[in-house]
C-alpha atoms as a PDB file:
ATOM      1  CA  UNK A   1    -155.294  71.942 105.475  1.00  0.00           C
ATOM      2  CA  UNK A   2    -154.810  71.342 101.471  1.00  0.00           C
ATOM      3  CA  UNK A   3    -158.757  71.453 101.290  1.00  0.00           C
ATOM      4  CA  UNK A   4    -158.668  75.081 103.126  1.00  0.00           C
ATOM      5  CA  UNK A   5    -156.076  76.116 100.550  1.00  0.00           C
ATOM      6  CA  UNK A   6    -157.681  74.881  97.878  1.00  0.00           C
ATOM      7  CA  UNK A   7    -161.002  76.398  98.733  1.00  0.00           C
ATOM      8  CA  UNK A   8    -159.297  79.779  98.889  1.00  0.00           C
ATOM      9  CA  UNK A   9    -157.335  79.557  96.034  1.00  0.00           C
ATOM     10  CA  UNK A  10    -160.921  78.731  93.949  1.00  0.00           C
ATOM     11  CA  UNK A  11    -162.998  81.137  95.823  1.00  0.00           C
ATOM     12  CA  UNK A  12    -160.408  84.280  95.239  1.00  0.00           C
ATOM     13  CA  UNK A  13    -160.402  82.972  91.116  1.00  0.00           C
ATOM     14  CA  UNK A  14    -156.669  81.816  91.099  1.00  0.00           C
ATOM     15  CA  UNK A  15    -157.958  78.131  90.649  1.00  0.00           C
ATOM     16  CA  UNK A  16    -160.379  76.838  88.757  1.00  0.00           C
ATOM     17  CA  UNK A  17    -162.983  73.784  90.134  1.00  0.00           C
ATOM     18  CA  UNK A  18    -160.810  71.713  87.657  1.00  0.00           C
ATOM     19  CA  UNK A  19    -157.065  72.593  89.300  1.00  0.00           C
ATOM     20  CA  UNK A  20    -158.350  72.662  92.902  1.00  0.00           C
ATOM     21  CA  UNK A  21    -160.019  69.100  92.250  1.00  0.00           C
ATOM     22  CA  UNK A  22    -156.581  68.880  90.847  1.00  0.00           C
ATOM     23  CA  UNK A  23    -154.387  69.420  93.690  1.00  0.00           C
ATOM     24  CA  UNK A  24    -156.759  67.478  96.258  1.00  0.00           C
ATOM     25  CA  UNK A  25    -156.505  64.083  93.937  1.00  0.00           C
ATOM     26  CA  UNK A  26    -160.358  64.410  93.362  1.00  0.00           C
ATOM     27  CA  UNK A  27    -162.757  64.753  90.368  1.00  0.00           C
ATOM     28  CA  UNK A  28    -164.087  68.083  89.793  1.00  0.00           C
ATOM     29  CA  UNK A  29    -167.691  67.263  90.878  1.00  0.00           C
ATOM     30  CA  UNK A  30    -166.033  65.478  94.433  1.00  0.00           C
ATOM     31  CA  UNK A  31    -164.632  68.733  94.854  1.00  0.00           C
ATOM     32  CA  UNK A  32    -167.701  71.090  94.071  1.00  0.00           C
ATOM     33  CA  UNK A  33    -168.979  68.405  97.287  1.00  0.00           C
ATOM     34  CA  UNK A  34    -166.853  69.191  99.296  1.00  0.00           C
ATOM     35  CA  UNK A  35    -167.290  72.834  99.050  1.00  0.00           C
ATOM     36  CA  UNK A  36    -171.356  72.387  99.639  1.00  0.00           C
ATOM     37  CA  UNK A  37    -170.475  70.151 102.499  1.00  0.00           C
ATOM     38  CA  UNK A  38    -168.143  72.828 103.872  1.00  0.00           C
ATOM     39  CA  UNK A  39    -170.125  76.242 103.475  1.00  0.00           C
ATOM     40  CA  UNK A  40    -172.859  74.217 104.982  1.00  0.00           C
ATOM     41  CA  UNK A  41    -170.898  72.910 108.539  1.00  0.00           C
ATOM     42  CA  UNK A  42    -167.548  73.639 108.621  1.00  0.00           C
ATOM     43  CA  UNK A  43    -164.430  71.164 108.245  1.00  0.00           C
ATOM     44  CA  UNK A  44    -166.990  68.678 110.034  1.00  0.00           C
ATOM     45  CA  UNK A  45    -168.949  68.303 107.106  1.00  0.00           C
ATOM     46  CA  UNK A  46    -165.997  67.221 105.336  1.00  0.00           C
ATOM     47  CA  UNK A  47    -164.638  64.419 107.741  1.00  0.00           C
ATOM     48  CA  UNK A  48    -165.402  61.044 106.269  1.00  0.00           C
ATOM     49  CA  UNK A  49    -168.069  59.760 108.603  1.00  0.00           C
ATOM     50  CA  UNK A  50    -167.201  56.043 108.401  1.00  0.00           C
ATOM     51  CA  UNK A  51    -164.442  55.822 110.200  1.00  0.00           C
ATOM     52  CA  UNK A  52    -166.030  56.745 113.493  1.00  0.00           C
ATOM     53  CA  UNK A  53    -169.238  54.594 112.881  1.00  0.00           C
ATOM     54  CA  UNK A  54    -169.171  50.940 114.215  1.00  0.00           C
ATOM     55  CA  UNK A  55    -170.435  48.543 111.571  1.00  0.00           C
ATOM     56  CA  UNK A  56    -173.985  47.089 111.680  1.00  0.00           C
ATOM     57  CA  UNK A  57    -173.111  43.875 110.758  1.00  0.00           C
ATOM     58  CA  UNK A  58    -170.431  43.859 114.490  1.00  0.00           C
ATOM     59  CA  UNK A  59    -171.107  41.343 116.514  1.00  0.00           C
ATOM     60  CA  UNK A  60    -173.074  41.970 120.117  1.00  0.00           C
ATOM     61  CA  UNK A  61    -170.617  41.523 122.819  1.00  0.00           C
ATOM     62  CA  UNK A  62    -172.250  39.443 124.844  1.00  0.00           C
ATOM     63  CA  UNK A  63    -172.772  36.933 121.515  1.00  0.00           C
ATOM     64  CA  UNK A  64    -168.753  36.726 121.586  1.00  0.00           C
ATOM     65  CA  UNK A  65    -168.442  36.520 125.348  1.00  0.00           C
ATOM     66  CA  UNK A  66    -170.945  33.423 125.001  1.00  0.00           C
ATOM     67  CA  UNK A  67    -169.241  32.145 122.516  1.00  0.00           C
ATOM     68  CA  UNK A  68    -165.834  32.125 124.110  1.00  0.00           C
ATOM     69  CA  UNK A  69    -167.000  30.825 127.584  1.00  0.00           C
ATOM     70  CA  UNK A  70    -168.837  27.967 125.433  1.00  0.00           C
ATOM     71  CA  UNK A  71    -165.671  26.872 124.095  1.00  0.00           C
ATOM     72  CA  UNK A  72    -163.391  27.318 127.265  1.00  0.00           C
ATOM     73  CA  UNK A  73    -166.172  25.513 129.421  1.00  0.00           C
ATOM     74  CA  UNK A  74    -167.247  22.491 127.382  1.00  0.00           C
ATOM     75  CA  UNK A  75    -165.494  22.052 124.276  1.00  0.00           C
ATOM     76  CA  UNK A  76    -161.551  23.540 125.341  1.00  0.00           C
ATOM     77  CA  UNK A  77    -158.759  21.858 123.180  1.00  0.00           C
ATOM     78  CA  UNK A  78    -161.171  20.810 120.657  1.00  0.00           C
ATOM     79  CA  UNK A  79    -160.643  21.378 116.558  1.00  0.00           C
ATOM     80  CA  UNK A  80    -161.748  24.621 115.929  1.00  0.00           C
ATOM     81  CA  UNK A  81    -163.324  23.254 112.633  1.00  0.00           C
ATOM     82  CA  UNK A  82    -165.026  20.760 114.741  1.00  0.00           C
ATOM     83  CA  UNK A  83    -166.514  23.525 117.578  1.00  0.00           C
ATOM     84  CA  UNK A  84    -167.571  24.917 114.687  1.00  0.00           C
ATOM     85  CA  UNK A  85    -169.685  21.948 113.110  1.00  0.00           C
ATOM     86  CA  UNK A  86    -171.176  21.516 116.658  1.00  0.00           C
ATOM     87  CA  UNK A  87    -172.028  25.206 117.133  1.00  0.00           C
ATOM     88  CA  UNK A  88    -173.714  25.994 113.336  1.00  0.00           C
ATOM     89  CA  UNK A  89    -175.757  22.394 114.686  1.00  0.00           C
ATOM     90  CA  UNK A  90    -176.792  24.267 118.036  1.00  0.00           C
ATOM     91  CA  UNK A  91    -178.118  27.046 115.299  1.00  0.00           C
ATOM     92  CA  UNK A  92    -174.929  29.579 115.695  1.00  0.00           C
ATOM     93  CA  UNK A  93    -175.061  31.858 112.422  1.00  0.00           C
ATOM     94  CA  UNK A  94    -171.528  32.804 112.282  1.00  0.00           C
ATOM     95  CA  UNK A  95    -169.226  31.586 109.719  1.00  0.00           C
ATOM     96  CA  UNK A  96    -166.278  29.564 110.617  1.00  0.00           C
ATOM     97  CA  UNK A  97    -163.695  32.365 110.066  1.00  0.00           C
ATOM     98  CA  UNK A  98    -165.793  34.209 112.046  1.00  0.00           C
ATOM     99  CA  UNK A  99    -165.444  31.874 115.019  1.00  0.00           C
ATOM    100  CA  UNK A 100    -161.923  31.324 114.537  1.00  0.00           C
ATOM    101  CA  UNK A 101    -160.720  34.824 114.915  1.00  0.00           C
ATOM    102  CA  UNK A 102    -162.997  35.565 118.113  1.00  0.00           C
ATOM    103  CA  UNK A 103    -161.728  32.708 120.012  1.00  0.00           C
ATOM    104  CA  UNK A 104    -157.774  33.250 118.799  1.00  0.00           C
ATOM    105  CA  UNK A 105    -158.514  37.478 120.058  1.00  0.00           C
ATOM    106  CA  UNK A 106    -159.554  35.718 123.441  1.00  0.00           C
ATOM    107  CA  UNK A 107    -156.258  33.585 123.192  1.00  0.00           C
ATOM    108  CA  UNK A 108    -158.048  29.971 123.988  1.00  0.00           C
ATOM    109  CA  UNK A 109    -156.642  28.242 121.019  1.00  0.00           C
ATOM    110  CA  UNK A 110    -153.390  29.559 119.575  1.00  0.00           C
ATOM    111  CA  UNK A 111    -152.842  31.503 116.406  1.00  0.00           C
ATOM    112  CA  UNK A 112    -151.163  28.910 113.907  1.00  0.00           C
ATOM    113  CA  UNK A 113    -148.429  29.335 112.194  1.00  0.00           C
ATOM    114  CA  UNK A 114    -148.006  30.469 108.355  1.00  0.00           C
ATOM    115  CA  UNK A 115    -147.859  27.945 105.896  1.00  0.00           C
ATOM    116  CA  UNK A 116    -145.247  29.531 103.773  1.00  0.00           C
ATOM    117  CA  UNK A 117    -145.734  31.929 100.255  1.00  0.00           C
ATOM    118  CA  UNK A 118    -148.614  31.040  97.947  1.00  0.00           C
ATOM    119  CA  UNK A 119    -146.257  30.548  95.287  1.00  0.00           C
ATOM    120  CA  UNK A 120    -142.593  29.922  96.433  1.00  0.00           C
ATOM    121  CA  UNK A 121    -140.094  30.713  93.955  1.00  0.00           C
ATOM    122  CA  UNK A 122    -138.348  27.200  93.177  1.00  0.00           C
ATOM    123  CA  UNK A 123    -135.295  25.989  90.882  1.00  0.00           C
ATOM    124  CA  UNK A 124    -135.705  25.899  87.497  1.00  0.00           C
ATOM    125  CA  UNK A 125    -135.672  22.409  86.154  1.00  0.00           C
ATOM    126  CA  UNK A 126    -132.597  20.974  84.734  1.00  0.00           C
ATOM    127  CA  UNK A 127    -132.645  20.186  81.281  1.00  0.00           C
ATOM    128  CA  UNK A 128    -130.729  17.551  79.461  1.00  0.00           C
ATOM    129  CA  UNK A 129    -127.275  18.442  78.868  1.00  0.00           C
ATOM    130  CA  UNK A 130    -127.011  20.776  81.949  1.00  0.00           C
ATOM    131  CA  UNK A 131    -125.675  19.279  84.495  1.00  0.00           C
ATOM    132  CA  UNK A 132    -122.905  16.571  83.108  1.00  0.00           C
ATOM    133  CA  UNK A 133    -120.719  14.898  85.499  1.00  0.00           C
ATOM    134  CA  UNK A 134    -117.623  12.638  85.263  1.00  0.00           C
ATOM    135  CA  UNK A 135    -116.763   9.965  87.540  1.00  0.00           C
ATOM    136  CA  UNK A 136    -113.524   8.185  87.513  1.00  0.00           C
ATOM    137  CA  UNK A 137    -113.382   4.786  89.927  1.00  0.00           C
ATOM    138  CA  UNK A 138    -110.392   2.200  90.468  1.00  0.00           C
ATOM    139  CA  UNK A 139    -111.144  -1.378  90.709  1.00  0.00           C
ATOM    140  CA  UNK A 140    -110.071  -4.944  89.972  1.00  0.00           C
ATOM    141  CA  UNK A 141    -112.701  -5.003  86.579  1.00  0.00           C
ATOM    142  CA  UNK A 142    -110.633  -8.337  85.275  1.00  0.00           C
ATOM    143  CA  UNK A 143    -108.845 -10.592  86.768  1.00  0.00           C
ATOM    144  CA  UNK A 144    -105.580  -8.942  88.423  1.00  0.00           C
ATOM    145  CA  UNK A 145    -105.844  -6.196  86.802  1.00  0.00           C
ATOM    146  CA  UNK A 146    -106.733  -2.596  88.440  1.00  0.00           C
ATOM    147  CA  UNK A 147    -108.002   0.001  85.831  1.00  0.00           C
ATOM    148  CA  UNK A 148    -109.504   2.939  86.629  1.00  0.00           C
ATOM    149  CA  UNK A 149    -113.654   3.649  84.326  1.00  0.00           C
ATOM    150  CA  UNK A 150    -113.764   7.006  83.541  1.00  0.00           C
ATOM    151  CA  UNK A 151    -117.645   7.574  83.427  1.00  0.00           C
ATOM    152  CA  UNK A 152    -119.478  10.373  82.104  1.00  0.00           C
ATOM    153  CA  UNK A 153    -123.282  10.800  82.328  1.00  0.00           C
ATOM    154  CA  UNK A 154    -126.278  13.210  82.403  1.00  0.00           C
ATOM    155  CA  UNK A 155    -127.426  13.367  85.837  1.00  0.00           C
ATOM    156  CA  UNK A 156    -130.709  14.644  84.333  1.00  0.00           C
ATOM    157  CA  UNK A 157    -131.293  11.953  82.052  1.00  0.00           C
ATOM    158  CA  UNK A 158    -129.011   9.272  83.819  1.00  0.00           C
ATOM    159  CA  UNK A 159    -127.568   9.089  79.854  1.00  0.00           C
ATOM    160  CA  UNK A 160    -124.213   7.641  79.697  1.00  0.00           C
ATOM    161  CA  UNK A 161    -122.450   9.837  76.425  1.00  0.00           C
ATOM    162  CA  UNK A 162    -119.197   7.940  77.333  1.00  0.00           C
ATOM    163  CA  UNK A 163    -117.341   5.244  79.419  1.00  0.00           C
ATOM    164  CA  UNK A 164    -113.952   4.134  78.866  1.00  0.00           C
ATOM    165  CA  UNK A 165    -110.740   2.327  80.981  1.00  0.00           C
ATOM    166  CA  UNK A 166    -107.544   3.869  81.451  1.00  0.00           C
ATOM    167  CA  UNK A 167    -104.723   2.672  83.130  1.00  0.00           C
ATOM    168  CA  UNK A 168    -104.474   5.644  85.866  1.00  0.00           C
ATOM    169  CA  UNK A 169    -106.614   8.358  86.207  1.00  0.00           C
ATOM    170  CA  UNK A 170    -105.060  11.766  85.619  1.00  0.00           C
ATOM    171  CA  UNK A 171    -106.113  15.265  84.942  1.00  0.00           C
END
């Protein structure tokens, strides 16, 4: 519909080629196309052709039909990779993916799963100095006697800064 109002609005001079090329998101020249292909057949002429045309390069049917009934009869709950070694050796031409996809749409080896994001977001490192921690621990350290070590450390760097005994650890 925006073509038909564009065409109208440049054939009854309110638009130029320029704004009507404009207002359909195409280059002027794309639009003075259009308006051959039109005046020749009609909003047929217009229609982009390739999405109703089946690719040369599709597969025959009966090539994928063979090719599934080859793996369900004589090779089922092999490695796909390894089907695929053995059929290229038989002379098959298709590529691996290829094969992988036909026989997963014909559901005789399972989909797997996703391996996860390409590039999973992770921590940031720690760097020295970030994450300090301070133990404090009771026990006998001489001879009858109980003291509590008050530790601290990097647990980055495993660096002790300081270590000392106190007779009770308080707050």
């Amino acid at each position: 519909m925006r073509f038909k109002e564009a065409y109208a609005g440049w054939c009854n001079n309110r638009l130029t080629q320029e704004e009507a090329a404009l207002i359909l998101g195409v280059s002027a020249r794309r639009f003075h196309r259009y308006v051959d292909r039109f005046e020749e057949s009609g909003l047929d002429g217009i229609a982009d052709k390739r999405l109703t045309q089946v690719s040369h390069r599709r597969a025959p049917v009966d090539e994928v039909i063979a090719l599934v009934n080859l793996y369900s009869c004589r090779h089922q709950g092999r490695n796909t990779s390894h089907f695929h070694d053995w059929y290229t050796k038989q002379g098959g031409t298709r590529s691996y993916t290829w094969v992988k996809i036909q026989l997963q749409q014909a559901k005789v080896i399972p989909k797997s799963k996703r391996k996860g994001a390409h590039r999973k977001r992770r921590e940031a490192s720690a760097l020295p100095g970030m994450k300090i921690h301070q133990d404090g621990s009771t026990h006998e350290w001489a001879p009858g006697q109980k003291w509590d070590l008050i530790s601290t450390m990097d647990d980055v760097t495993n660096e002790h800064y300081s270590m000392f005994f106190c007779a009770q650890e308080g707050t």
